[in-house]
N, C-alpha and C. Protein backbone atom coordinates (compact mmCIF):
# COMPACT_ATOMS: atom_id res chain seq x y z
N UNK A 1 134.52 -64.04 35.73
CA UNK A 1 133.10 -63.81 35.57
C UNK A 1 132.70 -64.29 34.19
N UNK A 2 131.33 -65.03 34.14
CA UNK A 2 130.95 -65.64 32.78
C UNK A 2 130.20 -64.26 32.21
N UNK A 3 129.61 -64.81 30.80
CA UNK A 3 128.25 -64.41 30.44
C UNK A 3 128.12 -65.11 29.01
N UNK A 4 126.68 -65.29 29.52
CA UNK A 4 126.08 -65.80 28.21
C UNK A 4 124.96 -65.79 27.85
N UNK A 5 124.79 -64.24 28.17
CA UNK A 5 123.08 -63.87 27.83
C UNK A 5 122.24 -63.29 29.13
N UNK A 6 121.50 -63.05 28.90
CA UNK A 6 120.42 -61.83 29.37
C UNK A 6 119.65 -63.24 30.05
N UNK A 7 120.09 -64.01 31.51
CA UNK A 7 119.29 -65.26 31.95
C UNK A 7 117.91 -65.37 33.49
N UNK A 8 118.28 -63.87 33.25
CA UNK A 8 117.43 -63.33 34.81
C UNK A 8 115.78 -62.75 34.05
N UNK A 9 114.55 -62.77 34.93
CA UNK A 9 114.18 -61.67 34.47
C UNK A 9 114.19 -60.51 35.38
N UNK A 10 113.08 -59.22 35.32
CA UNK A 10 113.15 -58.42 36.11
C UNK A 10 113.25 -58.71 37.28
N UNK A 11 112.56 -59.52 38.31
CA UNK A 11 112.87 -60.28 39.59
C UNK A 11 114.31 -60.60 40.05
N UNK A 12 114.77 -60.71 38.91
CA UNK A 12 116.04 -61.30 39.34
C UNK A 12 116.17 -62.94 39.30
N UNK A 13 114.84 -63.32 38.68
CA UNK A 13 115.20 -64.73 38.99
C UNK A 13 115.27 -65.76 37.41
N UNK A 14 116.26 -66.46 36.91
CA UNK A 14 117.14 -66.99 36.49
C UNK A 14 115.54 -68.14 35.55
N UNK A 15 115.62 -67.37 34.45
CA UNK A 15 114.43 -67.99 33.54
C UNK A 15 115.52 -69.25 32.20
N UNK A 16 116.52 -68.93 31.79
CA UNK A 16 116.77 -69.71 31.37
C UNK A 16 118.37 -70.02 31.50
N UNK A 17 118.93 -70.98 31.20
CA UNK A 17 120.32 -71.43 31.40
C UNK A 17 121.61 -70.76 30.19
N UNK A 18 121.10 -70.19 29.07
CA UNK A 18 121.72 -69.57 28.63
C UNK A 18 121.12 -68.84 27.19
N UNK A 19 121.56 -67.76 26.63
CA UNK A 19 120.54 -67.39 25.54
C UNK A 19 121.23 -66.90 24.25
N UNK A 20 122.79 -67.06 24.47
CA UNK A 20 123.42 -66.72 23.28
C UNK A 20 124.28 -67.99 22.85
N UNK A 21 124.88 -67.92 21.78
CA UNK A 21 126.19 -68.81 21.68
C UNK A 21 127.28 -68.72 22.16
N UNK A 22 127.71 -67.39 22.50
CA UNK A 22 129.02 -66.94 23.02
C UNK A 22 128.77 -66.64 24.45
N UNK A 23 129.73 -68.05 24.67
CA UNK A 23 130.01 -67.73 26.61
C UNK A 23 131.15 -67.53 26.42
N UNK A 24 131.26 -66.59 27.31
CA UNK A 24 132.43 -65.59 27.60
C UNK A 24 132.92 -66.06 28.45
N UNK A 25 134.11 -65.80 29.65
CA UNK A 25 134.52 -65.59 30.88
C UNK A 25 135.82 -64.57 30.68
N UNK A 26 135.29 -63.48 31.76
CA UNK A 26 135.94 -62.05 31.60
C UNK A 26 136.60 -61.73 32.73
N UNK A 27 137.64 -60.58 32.65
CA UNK A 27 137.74 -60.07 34.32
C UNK A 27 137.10 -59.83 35.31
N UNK A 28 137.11 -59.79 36.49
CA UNK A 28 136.39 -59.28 37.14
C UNK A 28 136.04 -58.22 37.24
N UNK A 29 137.64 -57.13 36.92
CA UNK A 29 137.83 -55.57 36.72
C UNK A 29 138.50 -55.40 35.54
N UNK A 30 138.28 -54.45 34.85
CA UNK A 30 138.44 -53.72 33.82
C UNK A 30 138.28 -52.75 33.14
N UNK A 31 138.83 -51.73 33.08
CA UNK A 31 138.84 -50.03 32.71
C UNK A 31 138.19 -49.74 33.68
N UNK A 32 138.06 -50.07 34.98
CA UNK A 32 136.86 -48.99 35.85
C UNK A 32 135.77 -49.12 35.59
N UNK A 33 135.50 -50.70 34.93
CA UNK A 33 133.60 -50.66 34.57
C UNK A 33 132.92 -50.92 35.94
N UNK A 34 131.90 -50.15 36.16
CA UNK A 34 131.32 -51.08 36.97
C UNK A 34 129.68 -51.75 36.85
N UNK A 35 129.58 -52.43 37.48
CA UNK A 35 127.86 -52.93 36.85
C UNK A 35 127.06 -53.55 38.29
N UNK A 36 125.75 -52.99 37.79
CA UNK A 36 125.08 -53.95 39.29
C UNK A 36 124.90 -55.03 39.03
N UNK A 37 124.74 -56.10 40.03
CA UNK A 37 124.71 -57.36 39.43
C UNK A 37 123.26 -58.02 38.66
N UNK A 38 122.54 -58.35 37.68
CA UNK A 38 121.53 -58.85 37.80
C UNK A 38 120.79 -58.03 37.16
N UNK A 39 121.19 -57.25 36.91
CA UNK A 39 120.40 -55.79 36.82
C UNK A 39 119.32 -55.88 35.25
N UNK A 40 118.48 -55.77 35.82
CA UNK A 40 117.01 -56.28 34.29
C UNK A 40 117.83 -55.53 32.93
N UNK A 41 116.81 -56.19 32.32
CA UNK A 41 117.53 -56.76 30.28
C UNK A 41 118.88 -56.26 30.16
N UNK A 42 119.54 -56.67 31.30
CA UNK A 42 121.10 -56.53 31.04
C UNK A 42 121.96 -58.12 30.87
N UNK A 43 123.45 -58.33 30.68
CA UNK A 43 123.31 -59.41 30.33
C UNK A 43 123.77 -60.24 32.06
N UNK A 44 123.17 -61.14 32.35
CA UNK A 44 123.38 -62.27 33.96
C UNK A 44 124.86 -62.08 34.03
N UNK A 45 125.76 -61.85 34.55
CA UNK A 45 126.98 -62.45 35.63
C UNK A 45 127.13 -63.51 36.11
N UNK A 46 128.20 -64.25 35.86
CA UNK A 46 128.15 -65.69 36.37
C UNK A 46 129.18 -65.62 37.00
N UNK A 47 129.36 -66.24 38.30
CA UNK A 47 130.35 -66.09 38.61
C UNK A 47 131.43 -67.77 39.02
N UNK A 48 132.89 -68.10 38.70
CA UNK A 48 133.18 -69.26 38.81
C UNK A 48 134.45 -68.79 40.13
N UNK A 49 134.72 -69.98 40.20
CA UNK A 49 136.08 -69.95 41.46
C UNK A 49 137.10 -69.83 40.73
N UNK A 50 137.06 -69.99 39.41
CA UNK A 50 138.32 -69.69 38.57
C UNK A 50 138.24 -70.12 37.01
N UNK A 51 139.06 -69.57 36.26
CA UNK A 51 139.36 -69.73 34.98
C UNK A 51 139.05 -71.47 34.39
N UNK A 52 139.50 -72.49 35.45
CA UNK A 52 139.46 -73.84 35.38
C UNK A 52 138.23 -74.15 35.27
N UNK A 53 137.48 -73.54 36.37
CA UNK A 53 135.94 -73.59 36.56
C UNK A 53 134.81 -73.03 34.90
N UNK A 54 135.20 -72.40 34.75
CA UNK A 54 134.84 -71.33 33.46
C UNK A 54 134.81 -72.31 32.06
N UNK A 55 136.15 -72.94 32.31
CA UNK A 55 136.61 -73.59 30.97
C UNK A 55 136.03 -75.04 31.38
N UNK A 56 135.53 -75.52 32.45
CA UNK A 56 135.04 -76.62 32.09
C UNK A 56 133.52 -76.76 32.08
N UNK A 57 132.84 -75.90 32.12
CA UNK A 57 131.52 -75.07 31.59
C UNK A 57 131.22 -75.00 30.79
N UNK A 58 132.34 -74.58 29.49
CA UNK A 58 132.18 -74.35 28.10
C UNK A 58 132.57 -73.01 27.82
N UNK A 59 133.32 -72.32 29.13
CA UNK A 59 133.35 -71.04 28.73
C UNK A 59 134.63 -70.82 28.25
N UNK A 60 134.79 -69.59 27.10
CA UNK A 60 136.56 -69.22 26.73
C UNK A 60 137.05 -67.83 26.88
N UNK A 61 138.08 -67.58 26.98
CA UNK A 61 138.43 -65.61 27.30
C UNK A 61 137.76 -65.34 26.59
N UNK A 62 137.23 -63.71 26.85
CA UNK A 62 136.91 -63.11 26.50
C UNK A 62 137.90 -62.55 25.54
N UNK A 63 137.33 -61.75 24.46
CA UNK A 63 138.30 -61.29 23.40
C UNK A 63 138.57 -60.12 23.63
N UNK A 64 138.18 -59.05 24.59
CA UNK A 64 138.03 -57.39 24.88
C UNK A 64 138.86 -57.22 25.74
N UNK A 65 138.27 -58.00 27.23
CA UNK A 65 139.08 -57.99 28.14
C UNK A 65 139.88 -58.69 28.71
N UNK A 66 140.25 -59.95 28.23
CA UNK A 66 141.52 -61.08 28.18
C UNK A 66 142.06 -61.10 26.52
N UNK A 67 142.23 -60.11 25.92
CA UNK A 67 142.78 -60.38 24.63
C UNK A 67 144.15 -61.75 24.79
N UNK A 68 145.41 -61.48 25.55
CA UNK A 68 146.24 -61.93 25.24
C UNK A 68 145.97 -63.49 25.60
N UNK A 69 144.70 -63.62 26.83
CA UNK A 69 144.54 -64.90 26.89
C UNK A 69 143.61 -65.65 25.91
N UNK A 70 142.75 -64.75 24.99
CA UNK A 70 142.01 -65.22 23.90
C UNK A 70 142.73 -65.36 22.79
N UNK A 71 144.27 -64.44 22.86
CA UNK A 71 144.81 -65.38 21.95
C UNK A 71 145.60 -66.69 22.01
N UNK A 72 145.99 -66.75 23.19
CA UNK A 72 146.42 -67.88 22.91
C UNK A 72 145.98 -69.35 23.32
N UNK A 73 144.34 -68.94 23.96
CA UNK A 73 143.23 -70.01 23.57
C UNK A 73 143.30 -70.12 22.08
N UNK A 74 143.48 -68.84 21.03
CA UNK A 74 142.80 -68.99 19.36
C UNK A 74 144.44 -69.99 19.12
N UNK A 75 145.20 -69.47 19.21
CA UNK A 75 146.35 -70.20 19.10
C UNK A 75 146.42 -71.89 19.25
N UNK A 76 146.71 -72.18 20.63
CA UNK A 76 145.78 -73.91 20.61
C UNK A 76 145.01 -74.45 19.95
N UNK A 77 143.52 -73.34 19.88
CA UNK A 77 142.73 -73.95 18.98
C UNK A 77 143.30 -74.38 17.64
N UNK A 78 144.01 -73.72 17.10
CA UNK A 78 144.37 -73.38 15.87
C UNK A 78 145.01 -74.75 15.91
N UNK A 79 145.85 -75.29 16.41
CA UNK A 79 146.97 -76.84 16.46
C UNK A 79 145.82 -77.75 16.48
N UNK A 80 144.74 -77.76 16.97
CA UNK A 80 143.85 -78.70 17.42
C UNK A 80 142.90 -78.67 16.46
N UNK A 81 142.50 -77.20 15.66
CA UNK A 81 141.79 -77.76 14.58
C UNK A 81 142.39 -77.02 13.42
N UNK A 82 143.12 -77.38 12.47
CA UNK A 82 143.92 -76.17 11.70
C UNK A 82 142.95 -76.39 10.42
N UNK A 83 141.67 -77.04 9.99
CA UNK A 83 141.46 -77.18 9.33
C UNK A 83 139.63 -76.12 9.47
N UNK A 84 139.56 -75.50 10.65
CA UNK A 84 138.30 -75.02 10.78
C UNK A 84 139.23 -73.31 11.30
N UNK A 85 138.18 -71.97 10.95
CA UNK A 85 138.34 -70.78 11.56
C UNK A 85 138.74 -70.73 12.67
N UNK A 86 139.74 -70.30 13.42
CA UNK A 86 140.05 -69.81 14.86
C UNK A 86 139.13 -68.52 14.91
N UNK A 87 138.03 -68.12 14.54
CA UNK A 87 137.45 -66.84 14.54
C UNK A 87 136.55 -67.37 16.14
N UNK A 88 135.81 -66.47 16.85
CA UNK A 88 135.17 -66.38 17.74
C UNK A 88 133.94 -66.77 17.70
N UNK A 89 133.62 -66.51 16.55
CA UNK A 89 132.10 -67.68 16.36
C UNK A 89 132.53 -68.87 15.36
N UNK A 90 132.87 -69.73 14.90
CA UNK A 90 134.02 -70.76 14.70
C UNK A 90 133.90 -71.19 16.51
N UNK A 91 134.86 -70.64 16.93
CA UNK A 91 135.11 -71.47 18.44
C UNK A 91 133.63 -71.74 18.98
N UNK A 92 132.87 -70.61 19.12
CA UNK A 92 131.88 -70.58 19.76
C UNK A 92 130.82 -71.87 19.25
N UNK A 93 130.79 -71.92 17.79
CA UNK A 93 129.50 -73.15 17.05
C UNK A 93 129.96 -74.70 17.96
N UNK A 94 131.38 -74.68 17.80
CA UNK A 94 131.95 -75.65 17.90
C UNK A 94 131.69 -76.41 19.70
N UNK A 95 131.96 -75.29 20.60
CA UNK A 95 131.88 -75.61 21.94
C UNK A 95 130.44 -75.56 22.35
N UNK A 96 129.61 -74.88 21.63
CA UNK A 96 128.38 -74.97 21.94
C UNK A 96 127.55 -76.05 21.64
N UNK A 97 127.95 -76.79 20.95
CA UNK A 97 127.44 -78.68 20.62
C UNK A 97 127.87 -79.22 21.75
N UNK A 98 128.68 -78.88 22.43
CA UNK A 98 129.73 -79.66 23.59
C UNK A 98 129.40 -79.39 25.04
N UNK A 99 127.94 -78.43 25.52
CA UNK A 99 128.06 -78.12 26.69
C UNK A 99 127.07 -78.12 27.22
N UNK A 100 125.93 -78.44 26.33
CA UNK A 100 124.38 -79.04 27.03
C UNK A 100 123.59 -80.32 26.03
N UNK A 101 123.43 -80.89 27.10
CA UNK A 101 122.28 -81.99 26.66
C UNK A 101 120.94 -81.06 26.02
N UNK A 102 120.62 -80.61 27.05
CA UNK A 102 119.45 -79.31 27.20
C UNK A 102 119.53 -78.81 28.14
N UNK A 103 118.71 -77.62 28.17
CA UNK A 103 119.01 -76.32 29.11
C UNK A 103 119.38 -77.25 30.86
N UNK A 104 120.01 -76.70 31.27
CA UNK A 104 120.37 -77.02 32.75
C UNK A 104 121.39 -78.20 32.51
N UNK A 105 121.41 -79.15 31.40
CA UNK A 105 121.67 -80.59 31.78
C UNK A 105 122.86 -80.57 30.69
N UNK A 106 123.99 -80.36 31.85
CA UNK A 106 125.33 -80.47 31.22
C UNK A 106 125.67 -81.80 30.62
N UNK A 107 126.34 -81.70 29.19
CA UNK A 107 126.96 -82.74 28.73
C UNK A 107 128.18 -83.32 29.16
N UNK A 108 128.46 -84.35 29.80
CA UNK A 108 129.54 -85.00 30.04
C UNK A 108 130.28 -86.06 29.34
N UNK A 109 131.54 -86.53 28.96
CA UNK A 109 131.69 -87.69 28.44
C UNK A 109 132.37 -88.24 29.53
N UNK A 110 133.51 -89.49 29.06
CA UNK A 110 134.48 -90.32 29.32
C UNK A 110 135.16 -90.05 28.94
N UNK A 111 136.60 -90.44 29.90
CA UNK A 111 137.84 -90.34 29.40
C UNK A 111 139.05 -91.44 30.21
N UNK A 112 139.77 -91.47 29.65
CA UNK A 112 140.91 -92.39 30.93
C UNK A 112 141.21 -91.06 31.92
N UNK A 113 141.54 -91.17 33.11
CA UNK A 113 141.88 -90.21 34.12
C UNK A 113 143.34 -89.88 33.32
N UNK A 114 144.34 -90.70 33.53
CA UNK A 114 145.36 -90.56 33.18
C UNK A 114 146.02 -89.55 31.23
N UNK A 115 144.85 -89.49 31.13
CA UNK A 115 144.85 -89.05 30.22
C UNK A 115 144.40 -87.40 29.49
N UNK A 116 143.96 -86.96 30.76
CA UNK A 116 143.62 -85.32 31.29
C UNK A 116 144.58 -84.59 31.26
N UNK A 117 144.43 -83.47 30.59
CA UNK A 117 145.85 -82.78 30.97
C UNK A 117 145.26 -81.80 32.48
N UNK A 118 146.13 -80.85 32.84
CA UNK A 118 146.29 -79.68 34.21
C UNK A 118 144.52 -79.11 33.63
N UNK A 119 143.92 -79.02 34.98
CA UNK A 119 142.88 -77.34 34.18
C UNK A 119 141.79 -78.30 33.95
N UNK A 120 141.43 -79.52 33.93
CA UNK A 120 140.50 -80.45 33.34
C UNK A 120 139.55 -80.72 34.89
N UNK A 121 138.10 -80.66 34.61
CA UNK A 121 137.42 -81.12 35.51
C UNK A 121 136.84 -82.72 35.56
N UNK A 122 136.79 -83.84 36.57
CA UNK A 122 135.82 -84.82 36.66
C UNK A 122 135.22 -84.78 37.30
N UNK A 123 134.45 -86.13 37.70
CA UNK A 123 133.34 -86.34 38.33
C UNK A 123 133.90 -87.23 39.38
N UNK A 124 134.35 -87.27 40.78
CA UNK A 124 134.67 -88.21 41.43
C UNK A 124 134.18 -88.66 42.43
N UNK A 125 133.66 -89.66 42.96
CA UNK A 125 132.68 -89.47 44.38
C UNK A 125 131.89 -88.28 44.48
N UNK A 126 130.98 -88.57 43.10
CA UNK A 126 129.66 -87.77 42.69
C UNK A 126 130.01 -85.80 42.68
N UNK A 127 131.40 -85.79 43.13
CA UNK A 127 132.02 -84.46 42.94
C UNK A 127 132.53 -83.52 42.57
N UNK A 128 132.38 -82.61 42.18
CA UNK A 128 133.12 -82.01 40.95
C UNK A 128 134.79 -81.52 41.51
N UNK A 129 135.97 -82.07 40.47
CA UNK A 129 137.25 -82.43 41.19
C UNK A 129 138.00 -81.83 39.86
N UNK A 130 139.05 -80.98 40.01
CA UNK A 130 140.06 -80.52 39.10
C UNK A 130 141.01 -81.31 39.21
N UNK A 131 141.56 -81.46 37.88
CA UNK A 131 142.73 -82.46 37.68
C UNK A 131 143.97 -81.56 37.33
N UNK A 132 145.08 -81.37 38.64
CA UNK A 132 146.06 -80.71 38.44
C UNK A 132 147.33 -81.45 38.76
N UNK A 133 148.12 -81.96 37.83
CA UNK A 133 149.58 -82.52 38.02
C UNK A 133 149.42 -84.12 38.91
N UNK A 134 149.68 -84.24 39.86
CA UNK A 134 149.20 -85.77 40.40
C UNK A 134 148.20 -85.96 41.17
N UNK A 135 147.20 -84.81 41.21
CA UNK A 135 146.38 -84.82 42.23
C UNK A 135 144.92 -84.25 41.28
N UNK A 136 143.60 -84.54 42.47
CA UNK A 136 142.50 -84.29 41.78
C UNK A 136 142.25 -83.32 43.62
N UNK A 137 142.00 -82.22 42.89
CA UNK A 137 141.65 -80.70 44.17
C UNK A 137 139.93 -80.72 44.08
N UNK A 138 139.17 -81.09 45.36
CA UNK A 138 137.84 -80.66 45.33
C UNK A 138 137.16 -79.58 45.06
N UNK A 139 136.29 -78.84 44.48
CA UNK A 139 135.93 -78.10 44.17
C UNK A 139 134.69 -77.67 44.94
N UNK A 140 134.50 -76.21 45.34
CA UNK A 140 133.70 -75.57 46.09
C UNK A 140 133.45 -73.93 45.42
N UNK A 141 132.35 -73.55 46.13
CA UNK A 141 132.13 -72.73 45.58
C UNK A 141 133.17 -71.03 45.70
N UNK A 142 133.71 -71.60 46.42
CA UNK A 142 135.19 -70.61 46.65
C UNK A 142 136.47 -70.73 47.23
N UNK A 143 136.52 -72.01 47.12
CA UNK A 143 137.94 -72.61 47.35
C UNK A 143 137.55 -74.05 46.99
N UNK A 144 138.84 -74.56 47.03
CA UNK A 144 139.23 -75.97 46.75
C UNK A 144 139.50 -76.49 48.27
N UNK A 145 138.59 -77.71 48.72
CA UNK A 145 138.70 -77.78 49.77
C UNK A 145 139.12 -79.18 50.16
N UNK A 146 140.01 -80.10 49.32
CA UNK A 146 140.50 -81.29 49.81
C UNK A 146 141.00 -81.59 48.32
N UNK A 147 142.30 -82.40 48.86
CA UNK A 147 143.07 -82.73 47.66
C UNK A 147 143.76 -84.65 47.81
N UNK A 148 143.48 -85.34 47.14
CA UNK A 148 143.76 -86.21 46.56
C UNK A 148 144.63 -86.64 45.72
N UNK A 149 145.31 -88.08 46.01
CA UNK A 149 146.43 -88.12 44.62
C UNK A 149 145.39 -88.53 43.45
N UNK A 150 145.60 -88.11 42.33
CA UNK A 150 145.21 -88.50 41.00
C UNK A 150 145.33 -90.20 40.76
N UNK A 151 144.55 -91.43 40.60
CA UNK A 151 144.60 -92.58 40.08
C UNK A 151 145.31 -92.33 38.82
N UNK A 152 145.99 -93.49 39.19
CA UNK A 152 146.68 -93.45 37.52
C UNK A 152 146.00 -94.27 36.39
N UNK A 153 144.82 -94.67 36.95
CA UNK A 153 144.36 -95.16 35.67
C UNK A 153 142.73 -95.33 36.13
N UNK A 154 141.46 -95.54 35.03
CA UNK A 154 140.62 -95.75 34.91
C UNK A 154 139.97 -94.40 34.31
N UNK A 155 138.80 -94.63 33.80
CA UNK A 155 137.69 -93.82 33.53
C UNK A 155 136.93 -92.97 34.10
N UNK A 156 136.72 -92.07 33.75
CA UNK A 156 135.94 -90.92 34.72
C UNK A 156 135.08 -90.32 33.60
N UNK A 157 134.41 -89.73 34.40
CA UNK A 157 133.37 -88.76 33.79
C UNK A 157 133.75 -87.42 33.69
N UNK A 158 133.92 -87.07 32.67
CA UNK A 158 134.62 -85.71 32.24
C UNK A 158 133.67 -84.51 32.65
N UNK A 159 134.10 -83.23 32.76
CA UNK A 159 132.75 -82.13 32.84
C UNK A 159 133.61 -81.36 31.99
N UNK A 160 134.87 -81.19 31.59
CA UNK A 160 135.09 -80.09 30.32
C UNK A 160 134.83 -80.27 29.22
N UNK A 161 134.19 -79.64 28.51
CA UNK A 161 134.00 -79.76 26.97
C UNK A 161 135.24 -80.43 26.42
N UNK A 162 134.94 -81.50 25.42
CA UNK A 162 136.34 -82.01 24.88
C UNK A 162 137.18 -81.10 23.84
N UNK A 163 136.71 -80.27 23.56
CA UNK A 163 137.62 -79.54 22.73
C UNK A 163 138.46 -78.39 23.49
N UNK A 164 138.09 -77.88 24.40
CA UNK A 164 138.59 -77.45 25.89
C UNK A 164 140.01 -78.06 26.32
N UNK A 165 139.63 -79.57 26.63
CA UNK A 165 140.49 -80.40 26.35
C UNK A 165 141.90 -81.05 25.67
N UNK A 166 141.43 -80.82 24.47
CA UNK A 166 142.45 -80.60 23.12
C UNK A 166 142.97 -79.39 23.49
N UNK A 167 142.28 -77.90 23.52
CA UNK A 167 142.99 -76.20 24.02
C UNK A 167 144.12 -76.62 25.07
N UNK A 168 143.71 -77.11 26.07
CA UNK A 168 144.52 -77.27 27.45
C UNK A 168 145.80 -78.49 26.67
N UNK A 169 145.45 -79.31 26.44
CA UNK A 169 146.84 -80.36 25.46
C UNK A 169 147.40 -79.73 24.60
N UNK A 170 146.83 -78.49 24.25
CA UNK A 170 147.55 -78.01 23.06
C UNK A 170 148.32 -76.43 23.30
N UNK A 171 148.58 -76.95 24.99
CA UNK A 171 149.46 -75.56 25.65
C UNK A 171 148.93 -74.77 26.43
N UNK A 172 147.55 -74.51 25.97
CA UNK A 172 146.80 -73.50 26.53
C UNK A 172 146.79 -73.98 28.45
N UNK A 173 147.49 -72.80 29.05
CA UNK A 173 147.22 -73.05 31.05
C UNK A 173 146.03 -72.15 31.37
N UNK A 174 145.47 -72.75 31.85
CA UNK A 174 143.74 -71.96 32.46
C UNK A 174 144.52 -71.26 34.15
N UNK A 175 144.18 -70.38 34.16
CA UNK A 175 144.28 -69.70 35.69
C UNK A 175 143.27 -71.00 36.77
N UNK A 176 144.37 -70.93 38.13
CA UNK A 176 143.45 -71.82 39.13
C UNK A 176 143.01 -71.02 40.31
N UNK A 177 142.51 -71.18 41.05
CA UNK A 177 142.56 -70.61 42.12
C UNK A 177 143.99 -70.54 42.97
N UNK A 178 143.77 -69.55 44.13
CA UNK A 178 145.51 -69.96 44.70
C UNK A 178 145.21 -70.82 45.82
N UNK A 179 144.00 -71.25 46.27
CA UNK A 179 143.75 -72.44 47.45
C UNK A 179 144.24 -73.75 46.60
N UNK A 180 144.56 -73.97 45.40
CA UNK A 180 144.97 -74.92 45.02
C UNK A 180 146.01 -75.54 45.46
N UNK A 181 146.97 -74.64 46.07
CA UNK A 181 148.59 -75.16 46.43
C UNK A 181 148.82 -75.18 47.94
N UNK A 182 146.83 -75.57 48.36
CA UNK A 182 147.38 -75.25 50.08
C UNK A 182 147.35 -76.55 50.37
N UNK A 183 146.87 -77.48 49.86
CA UNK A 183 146.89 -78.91 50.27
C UNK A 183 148.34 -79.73 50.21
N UNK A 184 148.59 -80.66 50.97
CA UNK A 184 149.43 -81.64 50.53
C UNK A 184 148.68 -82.69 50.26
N UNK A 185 149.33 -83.84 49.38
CA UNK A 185 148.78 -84.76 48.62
C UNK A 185 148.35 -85.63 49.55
N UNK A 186 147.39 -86.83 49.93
CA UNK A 186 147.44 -87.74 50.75
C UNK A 186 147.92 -89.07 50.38
């Protein structure tokens, strides 16, 4: 589950795309909290198909309720930039240059395919596609629903933040869904 701000209003209906710097992605459960969803000047719920999904959004653990995985996102970070704060707003300034054009309109770059590590999202036949080991897994809104071998070479259109990027090269494994391992390759 994401969050990144208070994005609903009373209606319930979704006034802006985000309103803080710190996007989160948290457990689903934890200590027995529970919350309604949506629920006015509280903060929006986002919900992804997985950790992979989250992180190529712009989102990073949470520090409360994924401590051990926020540290060793801070950890990566730390190899990837040893010259800036691993603090939580540090990460946060940094990924937040990296994840909108403007409101709604995600930033994407380029990259060689071959050059992605596990956990990385592209753009493939206009689709949003996870790049795991030799294969690129389609992405849906609750499963992964067709799997592909990975090209070994050319350019794609990236959707993870590049410093995300560097985290995931620099050790960090993002949780996948488990429909990931139902495909065989074609």
């Amino acid at each position: 589950m994401g969050n990144r701000g208070i994005l609903h209003n009373d209606q319930r209906s979704l006034v802006r795309d985000w309103q803080v710097r710190r996007w989160i992605a948290c457990r689903l459960e934890f200590r027995g909290r529970h919350r309604l969803v949506m629920q006015p000047r509280h903060y929006t719920e986002l919900f992804f198909l997985d950790e992979a999904a989250a992180l190529a959004d712009g989102h990073r653990p949470c520090a409360e309720c994924r401590f051990a995985d926020y540290q060793a996102f801070q950890s990566a970070w730390r190899t990837l930039y040893p010259h800036l704060s691993n603090s939580a707003d540090a990460i946060d300034l940094v990924l937040h240059a990296e994840r909108r054009l403007r409101p709604f309109s995600k930033r994407m770059h380029t990259a060689e395919i071959g050059s992605l590590p596990d956990g990385a999202y592209v753009v493939h036949d206009n689709r949003p596609w996870l790049v795991l080991r030799d294969a690129l897994l389609a992405w849906s809104a609750d499963q992964y629903v067709e799997r592909i071998r990975r090209p070994d070479s050319g350019a794609v259109a990236v959707l993870t933040p590049p410093s995300i990027l560097g985290v995931l090269r620099a050790g960090y494994r993002s949780g996948v869904h488990p429909t990931s391992s139902e495909f065989t390759v074609a």
